[in-house]
C-alpha atoms as a PDB file:
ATOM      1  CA  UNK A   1     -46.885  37.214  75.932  1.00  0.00           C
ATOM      2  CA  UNK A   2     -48.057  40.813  74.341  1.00  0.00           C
ATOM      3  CA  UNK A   3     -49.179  43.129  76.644  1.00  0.00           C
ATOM      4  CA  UNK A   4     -52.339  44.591  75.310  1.00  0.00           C
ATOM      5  CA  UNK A   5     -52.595  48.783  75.720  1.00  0.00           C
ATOM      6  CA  UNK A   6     -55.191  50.030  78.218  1.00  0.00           C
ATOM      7  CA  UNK A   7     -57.310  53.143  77.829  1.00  0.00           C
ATOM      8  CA  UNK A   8     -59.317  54.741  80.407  1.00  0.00           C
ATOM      9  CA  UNK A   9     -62.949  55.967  78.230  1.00  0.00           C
ATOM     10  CA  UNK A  10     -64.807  57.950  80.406  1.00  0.00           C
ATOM     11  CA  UNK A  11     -68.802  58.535  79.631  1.00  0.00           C
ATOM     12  CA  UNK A  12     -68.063  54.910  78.151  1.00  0.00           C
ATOM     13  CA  UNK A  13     -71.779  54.147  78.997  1.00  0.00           C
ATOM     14  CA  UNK A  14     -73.617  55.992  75.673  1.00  0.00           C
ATOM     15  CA  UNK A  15     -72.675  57.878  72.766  1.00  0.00           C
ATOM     16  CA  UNK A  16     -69.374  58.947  71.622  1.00  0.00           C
ATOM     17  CA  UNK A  17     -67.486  57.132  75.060  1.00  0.00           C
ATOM     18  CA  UNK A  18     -69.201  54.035  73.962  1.00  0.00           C
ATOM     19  CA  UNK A  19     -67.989  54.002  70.445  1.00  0.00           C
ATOM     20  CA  UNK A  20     -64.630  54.759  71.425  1.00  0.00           C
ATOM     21  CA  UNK A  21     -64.757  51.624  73.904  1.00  0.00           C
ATOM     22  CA  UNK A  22     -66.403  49.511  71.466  1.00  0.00           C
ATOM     23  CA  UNK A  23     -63.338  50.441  68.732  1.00  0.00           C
ATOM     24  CA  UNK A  24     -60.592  50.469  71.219  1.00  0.00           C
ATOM     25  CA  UNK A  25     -61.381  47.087  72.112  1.00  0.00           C
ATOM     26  CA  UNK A  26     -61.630  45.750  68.604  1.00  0.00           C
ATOM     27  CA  UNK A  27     -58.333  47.172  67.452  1.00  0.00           C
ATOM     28  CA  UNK A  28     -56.691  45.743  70.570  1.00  0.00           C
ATOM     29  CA  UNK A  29     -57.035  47.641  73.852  1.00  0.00           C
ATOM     30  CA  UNK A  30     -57.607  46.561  77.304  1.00  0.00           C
ATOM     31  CA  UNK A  31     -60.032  49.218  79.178  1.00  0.00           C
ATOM     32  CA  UNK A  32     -61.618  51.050  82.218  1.00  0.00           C
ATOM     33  CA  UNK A  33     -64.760  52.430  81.651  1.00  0.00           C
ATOM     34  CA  UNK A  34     -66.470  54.839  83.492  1.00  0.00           C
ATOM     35  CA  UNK A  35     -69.789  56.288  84.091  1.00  0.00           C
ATOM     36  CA  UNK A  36     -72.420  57.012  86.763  1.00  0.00           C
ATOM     37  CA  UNK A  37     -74.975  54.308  84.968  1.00  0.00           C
ATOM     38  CA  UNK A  38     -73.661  50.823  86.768  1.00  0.00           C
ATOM     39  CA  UNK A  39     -75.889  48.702  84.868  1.00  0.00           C
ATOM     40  CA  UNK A  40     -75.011  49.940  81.644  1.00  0.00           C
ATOM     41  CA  UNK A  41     -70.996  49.911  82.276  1.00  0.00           C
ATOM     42  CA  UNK A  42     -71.360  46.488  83.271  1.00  0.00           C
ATOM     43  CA  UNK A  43     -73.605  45.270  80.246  1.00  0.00           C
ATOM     44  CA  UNK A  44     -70.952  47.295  77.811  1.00  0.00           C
ATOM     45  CA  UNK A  45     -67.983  45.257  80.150  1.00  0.00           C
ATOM     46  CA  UNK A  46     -69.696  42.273  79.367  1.00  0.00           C
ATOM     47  CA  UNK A  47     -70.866  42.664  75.754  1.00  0.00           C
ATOM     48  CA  UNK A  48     -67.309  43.636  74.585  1.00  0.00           C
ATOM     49  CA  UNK A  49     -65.792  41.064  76.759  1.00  0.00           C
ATOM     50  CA  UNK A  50     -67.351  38.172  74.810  1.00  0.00           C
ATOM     51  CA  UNK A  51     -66.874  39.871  71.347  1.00  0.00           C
ATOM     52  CA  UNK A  52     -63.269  40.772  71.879  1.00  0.00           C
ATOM     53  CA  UNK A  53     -61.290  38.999  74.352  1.00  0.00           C
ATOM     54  CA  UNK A  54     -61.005  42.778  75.742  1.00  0.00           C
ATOM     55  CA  UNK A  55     -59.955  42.804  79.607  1.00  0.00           C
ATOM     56  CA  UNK A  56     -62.573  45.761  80.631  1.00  0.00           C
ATOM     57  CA  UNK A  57     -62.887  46.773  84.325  1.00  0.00           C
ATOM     58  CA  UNK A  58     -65.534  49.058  85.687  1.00  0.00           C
ATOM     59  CA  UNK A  59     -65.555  51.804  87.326  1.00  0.00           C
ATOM     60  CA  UNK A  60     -68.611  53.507  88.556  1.00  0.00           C
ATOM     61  CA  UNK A  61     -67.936  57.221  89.073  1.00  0.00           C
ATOM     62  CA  UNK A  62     -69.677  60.471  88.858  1.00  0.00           C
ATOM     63  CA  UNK A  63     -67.356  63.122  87.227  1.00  0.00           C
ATOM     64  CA  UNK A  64     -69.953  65.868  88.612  1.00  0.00           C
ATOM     65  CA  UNK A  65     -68.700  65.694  92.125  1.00  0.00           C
ATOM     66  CA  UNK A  66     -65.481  65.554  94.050  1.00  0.00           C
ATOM     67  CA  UNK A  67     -65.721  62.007  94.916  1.00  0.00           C
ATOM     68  CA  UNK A  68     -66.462  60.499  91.660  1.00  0.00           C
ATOM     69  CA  UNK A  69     -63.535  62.240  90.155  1.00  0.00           C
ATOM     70  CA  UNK A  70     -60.851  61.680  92.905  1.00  0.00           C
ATOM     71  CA  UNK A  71     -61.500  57.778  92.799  1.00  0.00           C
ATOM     72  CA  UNK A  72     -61.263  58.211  88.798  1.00  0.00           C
ATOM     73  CA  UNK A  73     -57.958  60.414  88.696  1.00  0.00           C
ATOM     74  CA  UNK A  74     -56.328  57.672  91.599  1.00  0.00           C
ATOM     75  CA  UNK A  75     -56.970  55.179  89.366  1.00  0.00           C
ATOM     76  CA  UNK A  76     -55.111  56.694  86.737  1.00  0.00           C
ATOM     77  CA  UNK A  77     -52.137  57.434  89.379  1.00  0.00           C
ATOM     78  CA  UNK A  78     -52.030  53.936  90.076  1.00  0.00           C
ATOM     79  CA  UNK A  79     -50.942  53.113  86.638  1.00  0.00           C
ATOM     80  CA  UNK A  80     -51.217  51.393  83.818  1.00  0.00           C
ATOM     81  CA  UNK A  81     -53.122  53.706  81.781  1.00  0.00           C
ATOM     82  CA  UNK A  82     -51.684  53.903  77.941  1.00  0.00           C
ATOM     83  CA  UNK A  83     -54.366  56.269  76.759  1.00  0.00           C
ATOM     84  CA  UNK A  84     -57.078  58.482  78.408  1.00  0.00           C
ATOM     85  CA  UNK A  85     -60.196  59.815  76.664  1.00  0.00           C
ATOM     86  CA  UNK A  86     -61.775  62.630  78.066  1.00  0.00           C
ATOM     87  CA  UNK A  87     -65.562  62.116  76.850  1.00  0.00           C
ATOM     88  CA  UNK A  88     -67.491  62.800  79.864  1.00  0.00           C
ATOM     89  CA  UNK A  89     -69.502  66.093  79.394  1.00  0.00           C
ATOM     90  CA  UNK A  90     -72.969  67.509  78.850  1.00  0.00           C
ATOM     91  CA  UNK A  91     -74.544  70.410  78.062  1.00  0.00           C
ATOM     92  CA  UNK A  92     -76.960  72.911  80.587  1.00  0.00           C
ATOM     93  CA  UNK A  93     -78.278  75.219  78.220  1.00  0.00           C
ATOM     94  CA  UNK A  94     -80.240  78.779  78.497  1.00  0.00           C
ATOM     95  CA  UNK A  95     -79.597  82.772  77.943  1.00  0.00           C
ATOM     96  CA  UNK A  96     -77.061  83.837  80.671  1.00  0.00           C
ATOM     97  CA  UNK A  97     -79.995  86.216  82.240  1.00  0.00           C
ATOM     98  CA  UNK A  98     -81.986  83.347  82.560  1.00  0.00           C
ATOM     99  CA  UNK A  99     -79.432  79.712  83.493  1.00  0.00           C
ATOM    100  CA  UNK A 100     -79.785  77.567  86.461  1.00  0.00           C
ATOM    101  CA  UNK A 101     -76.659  78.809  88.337  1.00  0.00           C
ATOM    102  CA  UNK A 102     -76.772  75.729  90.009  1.00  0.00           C
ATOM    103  CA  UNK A 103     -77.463  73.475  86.901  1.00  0.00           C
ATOM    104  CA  UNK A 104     -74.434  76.198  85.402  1.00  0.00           C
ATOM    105  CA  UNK A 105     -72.078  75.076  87.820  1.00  0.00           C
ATOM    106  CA  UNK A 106     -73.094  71.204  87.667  1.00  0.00           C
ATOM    107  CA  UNK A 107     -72.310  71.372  84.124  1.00  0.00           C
ATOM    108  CA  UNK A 108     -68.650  72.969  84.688  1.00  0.00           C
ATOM    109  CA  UNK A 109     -68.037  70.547  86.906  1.00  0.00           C
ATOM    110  CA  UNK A 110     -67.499  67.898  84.599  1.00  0.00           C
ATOM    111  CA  UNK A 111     -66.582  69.303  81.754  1.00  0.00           C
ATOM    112  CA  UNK A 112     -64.020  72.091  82.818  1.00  0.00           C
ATOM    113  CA  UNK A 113     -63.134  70.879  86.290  1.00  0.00           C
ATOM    114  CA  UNK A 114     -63.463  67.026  86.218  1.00  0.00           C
ATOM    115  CA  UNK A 115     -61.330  67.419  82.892  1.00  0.00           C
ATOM    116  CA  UNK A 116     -58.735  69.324  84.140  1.00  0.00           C
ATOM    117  CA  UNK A 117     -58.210  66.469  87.008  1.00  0.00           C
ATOM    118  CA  UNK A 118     -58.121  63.704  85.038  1.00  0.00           C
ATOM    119  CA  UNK A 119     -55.494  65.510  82.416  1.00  0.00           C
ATOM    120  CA  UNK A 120     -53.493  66.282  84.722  1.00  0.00           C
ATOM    121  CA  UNK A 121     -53.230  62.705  86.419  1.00  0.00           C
ATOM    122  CA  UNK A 122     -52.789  61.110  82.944  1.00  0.00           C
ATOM    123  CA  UNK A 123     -49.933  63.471  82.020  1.00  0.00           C
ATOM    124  CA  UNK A 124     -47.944  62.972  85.024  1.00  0.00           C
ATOM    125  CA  UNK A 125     -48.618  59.300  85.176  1.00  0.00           C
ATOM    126  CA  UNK A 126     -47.652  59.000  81.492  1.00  0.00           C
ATOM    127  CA  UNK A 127     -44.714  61.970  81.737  1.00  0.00           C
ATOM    128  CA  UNK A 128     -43.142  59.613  84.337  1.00  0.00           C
ATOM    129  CA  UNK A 129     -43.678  56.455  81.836  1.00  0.00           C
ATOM    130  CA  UNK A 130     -41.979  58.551  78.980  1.00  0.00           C
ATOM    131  CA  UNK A 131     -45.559  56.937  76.933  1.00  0.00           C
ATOM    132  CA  UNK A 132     -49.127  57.340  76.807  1.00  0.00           C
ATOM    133  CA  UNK A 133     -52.007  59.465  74.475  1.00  0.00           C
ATOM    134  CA  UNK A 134     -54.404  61.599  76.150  1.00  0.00           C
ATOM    135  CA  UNK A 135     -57.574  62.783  73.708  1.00  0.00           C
ATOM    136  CA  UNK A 136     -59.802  65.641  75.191  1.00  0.00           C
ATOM    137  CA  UNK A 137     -63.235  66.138  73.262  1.00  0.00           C
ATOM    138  CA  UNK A 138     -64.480  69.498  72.653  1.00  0.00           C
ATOM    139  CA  UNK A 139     -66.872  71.336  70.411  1.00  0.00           C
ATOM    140  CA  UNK A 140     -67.424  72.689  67.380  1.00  0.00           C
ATOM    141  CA  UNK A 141     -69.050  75.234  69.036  1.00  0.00           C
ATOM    142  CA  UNK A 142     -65.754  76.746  70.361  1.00  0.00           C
ATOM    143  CA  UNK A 143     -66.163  78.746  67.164  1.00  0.00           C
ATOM    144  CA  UNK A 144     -69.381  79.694  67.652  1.00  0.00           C
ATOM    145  CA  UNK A 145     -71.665  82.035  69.245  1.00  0.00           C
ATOM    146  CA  UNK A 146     -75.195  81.304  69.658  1.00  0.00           C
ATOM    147  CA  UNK A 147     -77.232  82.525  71.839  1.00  0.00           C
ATOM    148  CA  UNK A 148     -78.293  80.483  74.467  1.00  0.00           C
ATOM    149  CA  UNK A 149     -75.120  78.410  74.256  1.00  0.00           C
ATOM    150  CA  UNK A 150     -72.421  80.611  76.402  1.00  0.00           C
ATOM    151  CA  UNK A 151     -71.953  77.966  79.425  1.00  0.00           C
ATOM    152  CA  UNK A 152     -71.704  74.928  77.860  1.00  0.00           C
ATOM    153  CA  UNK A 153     -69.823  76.453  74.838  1.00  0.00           C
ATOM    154  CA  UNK A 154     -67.566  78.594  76.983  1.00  0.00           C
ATOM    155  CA  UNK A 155     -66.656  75.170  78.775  1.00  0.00           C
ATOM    156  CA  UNK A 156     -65.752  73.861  75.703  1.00  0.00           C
ATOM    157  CA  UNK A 157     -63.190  76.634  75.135  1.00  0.00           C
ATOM    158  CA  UNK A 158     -61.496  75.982  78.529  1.00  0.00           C
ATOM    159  CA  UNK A 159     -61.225  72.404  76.864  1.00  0.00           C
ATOM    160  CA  UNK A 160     -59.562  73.609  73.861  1.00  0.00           C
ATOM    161  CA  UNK A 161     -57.195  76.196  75.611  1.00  0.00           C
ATOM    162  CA  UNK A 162     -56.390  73.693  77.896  1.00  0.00           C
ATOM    163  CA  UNK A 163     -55.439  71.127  76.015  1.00  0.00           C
ATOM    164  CA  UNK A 164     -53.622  73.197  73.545  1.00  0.00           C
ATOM    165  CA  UNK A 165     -51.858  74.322  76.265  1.00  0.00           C
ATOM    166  CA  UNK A 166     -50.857  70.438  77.722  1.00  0.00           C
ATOM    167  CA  UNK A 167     -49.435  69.881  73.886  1.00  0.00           C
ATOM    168  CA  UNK A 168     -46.845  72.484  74.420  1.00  0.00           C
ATOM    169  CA  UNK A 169     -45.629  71.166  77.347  1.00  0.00           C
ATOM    170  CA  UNK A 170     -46.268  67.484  75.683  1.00  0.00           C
ATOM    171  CA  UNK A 171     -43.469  68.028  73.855  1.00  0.00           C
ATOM    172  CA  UNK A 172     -40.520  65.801  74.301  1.00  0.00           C
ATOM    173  CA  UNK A 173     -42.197  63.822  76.865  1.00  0.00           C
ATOM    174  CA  UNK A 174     -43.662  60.778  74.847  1.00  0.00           C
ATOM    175  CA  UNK A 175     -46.822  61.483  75.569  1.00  0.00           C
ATOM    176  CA  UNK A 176     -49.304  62.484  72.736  1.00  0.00           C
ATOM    177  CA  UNK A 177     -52.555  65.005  73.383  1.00  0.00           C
ATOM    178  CA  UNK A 178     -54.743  64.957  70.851  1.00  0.00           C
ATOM    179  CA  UNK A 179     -57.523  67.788  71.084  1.00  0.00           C
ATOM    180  CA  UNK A 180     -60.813  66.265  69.413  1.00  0.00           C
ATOM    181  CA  UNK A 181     -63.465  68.599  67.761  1.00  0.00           C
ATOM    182  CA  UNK A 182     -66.736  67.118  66.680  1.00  0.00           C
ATOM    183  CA  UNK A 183     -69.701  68.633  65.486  1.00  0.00           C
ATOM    184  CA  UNK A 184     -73.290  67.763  65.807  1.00  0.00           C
ATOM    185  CA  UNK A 185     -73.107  63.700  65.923  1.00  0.00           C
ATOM    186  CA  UNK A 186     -75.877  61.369  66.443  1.00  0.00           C
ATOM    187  CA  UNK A 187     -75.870  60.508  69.583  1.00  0.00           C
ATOM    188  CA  UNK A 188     -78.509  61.304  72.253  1.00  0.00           C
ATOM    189  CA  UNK A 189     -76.432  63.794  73.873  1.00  0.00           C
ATOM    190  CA  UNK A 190     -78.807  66.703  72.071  1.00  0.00           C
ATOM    191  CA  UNK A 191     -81.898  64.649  73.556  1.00  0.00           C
ATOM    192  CA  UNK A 192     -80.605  65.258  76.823  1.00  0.00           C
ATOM    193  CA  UNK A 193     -79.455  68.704  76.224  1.00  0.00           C
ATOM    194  CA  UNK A 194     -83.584  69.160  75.486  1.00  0.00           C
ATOM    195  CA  UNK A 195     -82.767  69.593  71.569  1.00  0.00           C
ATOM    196  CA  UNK A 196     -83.266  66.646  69.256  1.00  0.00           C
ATOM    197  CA  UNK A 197     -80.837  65.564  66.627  1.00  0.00           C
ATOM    198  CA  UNK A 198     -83.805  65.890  63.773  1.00  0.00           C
ATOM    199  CA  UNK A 199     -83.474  69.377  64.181  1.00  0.00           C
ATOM    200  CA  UNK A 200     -80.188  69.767  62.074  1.00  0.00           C
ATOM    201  CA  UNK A 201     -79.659  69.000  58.769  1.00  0.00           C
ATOM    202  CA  UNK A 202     -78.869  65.091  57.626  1.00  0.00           C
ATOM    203  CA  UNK A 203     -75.280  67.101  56.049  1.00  0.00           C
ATOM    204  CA  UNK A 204     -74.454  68.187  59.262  1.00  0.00           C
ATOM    205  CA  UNK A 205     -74.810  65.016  61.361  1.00  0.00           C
ATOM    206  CA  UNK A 206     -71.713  62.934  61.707  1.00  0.00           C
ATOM    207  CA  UNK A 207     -72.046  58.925  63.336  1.00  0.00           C
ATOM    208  CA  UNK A 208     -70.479  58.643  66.313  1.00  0.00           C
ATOM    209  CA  UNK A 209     -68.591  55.907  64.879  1.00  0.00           C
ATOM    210  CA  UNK A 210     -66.953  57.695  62.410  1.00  0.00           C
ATOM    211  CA  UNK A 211     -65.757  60.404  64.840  1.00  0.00           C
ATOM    212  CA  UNK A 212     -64.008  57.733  66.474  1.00  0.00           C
ATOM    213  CA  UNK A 213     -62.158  56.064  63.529  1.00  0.00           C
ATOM    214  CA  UNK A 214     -61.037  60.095  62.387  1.00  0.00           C
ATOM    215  CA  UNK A 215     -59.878  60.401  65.722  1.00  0.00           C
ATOM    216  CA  UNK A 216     -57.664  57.729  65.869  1.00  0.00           C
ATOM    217  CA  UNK A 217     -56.522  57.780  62.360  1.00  0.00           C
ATOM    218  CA  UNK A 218     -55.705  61.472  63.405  1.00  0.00           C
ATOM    219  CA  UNK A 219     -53.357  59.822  65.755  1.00  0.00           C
ATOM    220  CA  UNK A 220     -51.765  57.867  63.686  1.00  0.00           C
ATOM    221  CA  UNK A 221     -50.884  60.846  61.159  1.00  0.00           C
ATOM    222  CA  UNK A 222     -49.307  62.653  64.143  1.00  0.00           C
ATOM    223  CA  UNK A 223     -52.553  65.435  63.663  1.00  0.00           C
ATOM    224  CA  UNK A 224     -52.794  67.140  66.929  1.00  0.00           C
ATOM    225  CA  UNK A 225     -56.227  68.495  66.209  1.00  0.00           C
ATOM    226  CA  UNK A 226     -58.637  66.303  64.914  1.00  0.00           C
ATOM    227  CA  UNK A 227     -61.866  68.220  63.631  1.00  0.00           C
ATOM    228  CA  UNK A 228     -63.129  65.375  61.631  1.00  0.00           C
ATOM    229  CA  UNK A 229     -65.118  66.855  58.965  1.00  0.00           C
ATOM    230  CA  UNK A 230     -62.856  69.736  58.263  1.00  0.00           C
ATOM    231  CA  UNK A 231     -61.703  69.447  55.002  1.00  0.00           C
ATOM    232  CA  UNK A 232     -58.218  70.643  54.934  1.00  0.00           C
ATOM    233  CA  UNK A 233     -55.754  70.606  58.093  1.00  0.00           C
ATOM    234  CA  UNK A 234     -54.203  74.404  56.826  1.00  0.00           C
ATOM    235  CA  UNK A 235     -57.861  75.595  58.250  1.00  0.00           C
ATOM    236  CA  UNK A 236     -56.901  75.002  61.425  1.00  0.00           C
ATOM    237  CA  UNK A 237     -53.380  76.394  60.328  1.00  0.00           C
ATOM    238  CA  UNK A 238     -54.385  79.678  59.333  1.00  0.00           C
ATOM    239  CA  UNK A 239     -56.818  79.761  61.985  1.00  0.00           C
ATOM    240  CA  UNK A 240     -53.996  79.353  64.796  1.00  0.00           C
ATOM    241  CA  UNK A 241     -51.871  81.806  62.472  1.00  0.00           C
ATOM    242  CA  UNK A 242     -54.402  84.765  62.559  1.00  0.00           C
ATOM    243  CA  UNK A 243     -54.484  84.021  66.419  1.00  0.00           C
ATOM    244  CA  UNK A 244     -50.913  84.354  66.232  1.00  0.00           C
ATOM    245  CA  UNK A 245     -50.968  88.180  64.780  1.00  0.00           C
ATOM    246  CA  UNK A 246     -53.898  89.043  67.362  1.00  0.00           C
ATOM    247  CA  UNK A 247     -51.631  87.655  70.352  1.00  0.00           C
ATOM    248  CA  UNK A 248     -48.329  89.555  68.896  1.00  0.00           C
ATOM    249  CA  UNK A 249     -50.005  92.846  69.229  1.00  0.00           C
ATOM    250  CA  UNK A 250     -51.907  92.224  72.322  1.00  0.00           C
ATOM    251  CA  UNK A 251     -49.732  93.407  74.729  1.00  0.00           C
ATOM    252  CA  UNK A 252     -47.902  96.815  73.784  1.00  0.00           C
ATOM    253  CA  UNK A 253     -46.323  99.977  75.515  1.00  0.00           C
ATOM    254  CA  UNK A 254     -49.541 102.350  74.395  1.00  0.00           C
ATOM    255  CA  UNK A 255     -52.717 102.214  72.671  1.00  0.00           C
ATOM    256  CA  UNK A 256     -53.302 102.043  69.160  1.00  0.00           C
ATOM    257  CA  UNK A 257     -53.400 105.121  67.295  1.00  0.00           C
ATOM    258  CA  UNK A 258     -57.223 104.717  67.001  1.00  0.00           C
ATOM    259  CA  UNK A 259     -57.610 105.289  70.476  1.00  0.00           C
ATOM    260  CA  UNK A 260     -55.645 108.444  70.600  1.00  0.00           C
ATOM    261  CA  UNK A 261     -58.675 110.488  69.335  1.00  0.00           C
ATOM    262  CA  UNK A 262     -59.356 112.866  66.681  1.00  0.00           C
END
């Protein structure tokens, strides 16, 4: 008997998490999903159950506090786990004069600090197993800067630095981290954000759906960053190259001349 791969989805209750479940289950995958909404996870459980044969266990955790993510990140110790996707996240919006420091640190709380748990769980669970794909979701707002936008889209850069940084020492291990970059998608993410997604163009909103098949068809072209609706990978390339000439120069014995003065 095969043994079918389990991932771990968390925010598997709506949007993006949900269409990764819903695809990972199709194409083969046992799962844990996880969210704070019970009733949902268990409807999803039992919806995808029926339509795919899928073994899916719940687990009802909230990623915004230290409970929630411990119970989360021992599950993952415990084994078991072929793939993690890091999904769970949200966005607390407002000019820094003016944000909720509490609704500020709620936010980072998933999304930087939850994260960062669960990462580092799957990684060495799956160093030990010499096996196992981690995807962490950012933003395409990492390249961005809008105002109104610098907490949730500064947490999004701790997800891309972080995860670049888990590739590096990926390597060798068997274990493949894929960072994952969407843009706006349809999902009711912005709702809850207090935007709505009939604010952007139709050209600039991607289905959730289709994220998820670019994703994992990233994976299978051994793409370490997937930024779906980028059309050519040497963007990134020369992206991480001018980064590159920044960081060789960053650090030297004096000044630059311009500093020097007249």
């Amino acid at each position: 008997m095969t043994t079918r791969p389990r991932a771990l989805v968390t925010g598997a209750s709506a949007g993006i998490g949900r269409n990764f479940a819903e695809h990972l289950a199709r194409t083969g995958h046992d799962l844990v999903i996880v969210a704070r909404r019970e009733d949902r996870l268990r409807a999803l459980a039992e919806e995808l159950g029926a339509a795919t044969q899928a073994d899916v266990e719940v687990l009802v955790a909230d990623l915004g506090d230290d409970v929630g993510t411990a119970a989360v990140a021992d599950r993952i110790a415990a084994g078991g786990i072929d793939m993690l996707v890091n999904n769970a996240g949200y966005a607390a919006r407002g000019r820094v004069a003016e944000l909720d420091p509490d609704a500020l640190d709620a936010m980072l709380r998933v999304n930087v600090l939850a994260l960062s748990r669960l990462s580092a769980a799957a990684m060495k669970a799956m160093t030990a197993a010499g096996r196992g794909t981690i995807i962490n979701i950012a933003s395409g707002t990492v390249f961005m800067q809008v105002p109104g936008n610098a907490g949730y889209g500064s947490s999004k850069n701790y997800v891309m630095a972080f995860t670049r940084h888990m590739q590096i020492e990926a390597a060798g291990t068997g274990v493949r981290v894929q960072l994952l970059v969407p843009g706006v998608i349809a999902t009711d993410f912005h709702e809850v954000a207090g935007n709505d997604i009939a604010n952007f163009p139709p050209e600039r909103v991607m289905q959730a759906d289709d994220l998820v098949v670019a994703s994992l068809r990233a994976l299978e072209m051994d793409e370490p960053v997937c930024i779906p609706s980028l059309p050519e990978i040497r963007d990134w390339d020369n992206y991480v190259a001018a980064e590159a000439l920044v960081a060789k120069n960053c650090s030297r014995d004096r000044p630059a001349a311009r500093y020097h003065g007249a």
